[in-house]
PDB file of N, CA and C in Angstrom:
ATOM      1  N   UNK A   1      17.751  41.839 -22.389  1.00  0.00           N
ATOM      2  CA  UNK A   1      16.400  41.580 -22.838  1.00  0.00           C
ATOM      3  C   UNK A   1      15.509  41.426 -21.610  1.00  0.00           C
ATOM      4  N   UNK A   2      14.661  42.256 -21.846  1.00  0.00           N
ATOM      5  CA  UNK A   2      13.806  42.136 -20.541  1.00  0.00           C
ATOM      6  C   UNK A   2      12.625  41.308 -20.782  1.00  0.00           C
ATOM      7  N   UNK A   3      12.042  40.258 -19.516  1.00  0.00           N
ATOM      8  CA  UNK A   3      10.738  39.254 -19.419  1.00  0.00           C
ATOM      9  C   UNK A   3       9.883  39.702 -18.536  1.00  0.00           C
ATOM     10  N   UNK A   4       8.504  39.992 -19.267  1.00  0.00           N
ATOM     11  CA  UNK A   4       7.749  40.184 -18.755  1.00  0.00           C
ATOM     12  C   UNK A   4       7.193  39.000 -17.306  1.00  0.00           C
ATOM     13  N   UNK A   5       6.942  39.848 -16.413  1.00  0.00           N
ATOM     14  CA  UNK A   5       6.770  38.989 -15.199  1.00  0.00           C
ATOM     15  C   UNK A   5       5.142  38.840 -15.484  1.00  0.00           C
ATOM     16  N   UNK A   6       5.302  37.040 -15.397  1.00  0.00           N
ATOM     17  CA  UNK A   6       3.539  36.698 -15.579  1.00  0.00           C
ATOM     18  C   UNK A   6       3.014  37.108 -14.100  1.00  0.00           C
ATOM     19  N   UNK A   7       1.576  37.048 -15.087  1.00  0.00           N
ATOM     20  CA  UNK A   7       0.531  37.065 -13.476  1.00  0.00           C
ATOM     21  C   UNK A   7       0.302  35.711 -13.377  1.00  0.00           C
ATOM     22  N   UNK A   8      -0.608  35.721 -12.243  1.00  0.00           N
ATOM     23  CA  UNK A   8      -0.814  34.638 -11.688  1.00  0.00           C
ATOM     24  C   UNK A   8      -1.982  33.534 -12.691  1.00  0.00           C
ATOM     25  N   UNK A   9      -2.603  34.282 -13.032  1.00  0.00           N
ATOM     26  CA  UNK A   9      -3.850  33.424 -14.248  1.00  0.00           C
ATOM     27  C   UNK A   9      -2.579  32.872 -15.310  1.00  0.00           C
ATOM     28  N   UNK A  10      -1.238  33.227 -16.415  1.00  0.00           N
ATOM     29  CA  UNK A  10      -0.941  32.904 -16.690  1.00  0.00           C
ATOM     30  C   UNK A  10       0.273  32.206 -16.323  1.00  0.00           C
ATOM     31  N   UNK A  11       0.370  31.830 -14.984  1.00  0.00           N
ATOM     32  CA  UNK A  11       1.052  30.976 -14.724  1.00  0.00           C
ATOM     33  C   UNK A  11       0.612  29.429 -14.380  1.00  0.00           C
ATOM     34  N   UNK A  12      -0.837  29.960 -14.116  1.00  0.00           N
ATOM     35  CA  UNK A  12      -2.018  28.562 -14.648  1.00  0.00           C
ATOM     36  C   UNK A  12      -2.002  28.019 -15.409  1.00  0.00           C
ATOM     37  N   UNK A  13      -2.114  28.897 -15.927  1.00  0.00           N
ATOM     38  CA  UNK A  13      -2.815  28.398 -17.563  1.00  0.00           C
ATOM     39  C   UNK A  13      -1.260  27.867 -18.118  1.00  0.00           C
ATOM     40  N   UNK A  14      -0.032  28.552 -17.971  1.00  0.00           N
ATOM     41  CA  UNK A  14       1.490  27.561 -18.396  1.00  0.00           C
ATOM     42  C   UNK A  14       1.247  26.486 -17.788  1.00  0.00           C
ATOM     43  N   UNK A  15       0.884  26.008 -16.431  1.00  0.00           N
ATOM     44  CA  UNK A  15       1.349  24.700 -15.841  1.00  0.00           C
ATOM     45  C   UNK A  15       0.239  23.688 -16.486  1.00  0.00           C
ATOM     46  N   UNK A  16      -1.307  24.505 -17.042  1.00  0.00           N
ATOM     47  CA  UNK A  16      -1.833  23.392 -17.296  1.00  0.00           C
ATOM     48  C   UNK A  16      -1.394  22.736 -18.987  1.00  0.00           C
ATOM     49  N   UNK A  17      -1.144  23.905 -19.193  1.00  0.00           N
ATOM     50  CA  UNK A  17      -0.660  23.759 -20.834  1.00  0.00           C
ATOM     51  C   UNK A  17       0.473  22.791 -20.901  1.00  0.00           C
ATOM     52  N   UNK A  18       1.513  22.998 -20.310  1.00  0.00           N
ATOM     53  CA  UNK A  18       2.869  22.080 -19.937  1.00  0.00           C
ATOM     54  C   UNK A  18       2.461  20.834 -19.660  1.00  0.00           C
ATOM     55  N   UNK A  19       1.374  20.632 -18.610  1.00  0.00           N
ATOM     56  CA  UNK A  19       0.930  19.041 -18.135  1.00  0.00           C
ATOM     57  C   UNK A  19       0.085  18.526 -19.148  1.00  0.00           C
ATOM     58  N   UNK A  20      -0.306  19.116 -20.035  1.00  0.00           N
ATOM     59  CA  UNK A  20      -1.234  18.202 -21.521  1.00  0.00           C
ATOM     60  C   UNK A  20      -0.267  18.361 -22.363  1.00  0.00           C
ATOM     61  N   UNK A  21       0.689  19.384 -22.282  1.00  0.00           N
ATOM     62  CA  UNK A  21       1.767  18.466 -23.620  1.00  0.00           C
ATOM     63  C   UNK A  21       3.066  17.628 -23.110  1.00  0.00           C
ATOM     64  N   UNK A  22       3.251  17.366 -22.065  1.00  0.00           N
ATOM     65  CA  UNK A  22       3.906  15.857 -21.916  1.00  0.00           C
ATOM     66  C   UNK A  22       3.181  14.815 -21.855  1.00  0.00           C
ATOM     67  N   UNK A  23       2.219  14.958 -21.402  1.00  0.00           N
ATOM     68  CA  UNK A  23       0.965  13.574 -22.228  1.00  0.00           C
ATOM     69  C   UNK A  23       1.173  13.431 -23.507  1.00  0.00           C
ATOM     70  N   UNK A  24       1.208  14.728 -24.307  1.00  0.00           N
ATOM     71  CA  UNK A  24       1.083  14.520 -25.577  1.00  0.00           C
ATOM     72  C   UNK A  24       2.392  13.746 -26.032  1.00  0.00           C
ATOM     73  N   UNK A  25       3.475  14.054 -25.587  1.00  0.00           N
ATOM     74  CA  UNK A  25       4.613  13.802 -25.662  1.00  0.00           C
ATOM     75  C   UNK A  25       5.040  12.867 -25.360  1.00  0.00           C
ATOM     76  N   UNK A  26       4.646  12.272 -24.582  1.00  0.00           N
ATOM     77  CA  UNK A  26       4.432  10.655 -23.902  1.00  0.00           C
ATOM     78  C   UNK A  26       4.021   9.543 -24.725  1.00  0.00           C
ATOM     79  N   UNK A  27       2.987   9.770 -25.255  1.00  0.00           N
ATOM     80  CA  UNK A  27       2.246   9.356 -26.138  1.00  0.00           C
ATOM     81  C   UNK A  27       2.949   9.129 -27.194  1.00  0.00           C
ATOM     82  N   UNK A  28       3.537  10.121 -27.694  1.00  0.00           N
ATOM     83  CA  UNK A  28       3.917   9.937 -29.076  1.00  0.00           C
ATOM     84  C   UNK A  28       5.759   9.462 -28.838  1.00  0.00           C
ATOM     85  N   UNK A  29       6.204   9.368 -27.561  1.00  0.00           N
ATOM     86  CA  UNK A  29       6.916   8.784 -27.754  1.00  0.00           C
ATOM     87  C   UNK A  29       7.056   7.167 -28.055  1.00  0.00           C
ATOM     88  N   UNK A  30       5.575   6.864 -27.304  1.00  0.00           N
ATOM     89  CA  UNK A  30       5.514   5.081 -27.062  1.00  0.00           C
ATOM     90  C   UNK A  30       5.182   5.208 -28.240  1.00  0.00           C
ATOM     91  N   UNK A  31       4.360   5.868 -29.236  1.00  0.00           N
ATOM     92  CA  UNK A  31       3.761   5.400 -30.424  1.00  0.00           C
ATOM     93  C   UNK A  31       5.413   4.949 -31.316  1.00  0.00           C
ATOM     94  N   UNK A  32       6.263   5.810 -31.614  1.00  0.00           N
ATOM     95  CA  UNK A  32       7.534   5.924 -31.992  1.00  0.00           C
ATOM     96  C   UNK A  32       8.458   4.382 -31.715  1.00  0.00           C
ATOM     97  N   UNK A  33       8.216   4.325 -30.539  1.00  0.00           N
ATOM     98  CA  UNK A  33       9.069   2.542 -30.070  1.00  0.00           C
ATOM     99  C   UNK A  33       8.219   1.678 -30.573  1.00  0.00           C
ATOM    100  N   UNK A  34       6.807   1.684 -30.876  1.00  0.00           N
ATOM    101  CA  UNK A  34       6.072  -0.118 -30.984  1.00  0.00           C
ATOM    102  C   UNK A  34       6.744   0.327 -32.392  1.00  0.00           C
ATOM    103  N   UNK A  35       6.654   1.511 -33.143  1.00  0.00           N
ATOM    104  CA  UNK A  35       7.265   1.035 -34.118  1.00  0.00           C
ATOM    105  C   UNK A  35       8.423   0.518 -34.795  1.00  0.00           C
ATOM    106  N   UNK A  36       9.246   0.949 -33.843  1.00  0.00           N
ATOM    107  CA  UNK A  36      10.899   0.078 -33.728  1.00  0.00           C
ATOM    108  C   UNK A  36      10.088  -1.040 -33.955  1.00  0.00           C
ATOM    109  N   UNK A  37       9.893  -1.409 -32.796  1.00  0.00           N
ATOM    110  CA  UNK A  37       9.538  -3.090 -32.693  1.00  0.00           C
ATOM    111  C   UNK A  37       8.117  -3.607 -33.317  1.00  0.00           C
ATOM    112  N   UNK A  38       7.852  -2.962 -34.195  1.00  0.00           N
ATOM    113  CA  UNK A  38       7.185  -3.015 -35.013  1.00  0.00           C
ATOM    114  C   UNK A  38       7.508  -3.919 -36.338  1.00  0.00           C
ATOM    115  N   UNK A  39       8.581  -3.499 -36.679  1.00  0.00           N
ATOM    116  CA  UNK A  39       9.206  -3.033 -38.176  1.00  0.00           C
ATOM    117  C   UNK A  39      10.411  -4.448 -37.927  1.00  0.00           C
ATOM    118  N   UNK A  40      10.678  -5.342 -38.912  1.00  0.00           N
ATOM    119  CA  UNK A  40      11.711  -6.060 -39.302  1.00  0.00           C
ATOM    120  C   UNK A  40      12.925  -6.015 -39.514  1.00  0.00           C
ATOM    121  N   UNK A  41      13.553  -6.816 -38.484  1.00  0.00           N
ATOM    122  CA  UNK A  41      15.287  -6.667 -38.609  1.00  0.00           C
ATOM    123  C   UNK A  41      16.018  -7.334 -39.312  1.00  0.00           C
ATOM    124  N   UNK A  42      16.771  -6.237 -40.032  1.00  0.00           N
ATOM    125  CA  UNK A  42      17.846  -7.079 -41.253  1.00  0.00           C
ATOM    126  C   UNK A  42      19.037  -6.900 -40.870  1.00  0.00           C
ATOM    127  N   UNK A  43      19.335  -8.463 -40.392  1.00  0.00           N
ATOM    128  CA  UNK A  43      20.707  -8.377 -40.388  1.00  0.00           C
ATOM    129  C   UNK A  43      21.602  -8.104 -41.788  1.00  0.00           C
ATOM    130  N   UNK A  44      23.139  -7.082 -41.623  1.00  0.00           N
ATOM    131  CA  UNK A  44      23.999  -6.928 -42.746  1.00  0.00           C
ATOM    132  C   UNK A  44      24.601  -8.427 -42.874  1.00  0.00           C
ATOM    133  N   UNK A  45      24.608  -8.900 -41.791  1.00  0.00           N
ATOM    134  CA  UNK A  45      25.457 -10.500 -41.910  1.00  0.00           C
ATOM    135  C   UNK A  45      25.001 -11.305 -43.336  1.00  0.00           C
TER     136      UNK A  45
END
């Protein structure tokens, strides 16, 4: 399978795209934990 070799404008435009979605990703990971610790623990005991 052959990959097209990017140019240089879209190898921009990947790195900037990549660096706003691990923000995004970041984000929604912390959102994900307050809600662990959010949410009430039942012990089976």
């Amino acid at each position: 399978r052959w990959k097209k070799i990017l140019t240089r404008s879209e190898k921009i435009h990947n790195t900037k795209l990549a660096k706003r979605r691990i923000i995004v990703e970041h984000i929604l990971s912390r959102m994900k934990k307050y809600k662990i610790l959010s949410d009430t623990y039942r012990s089976k005991d």
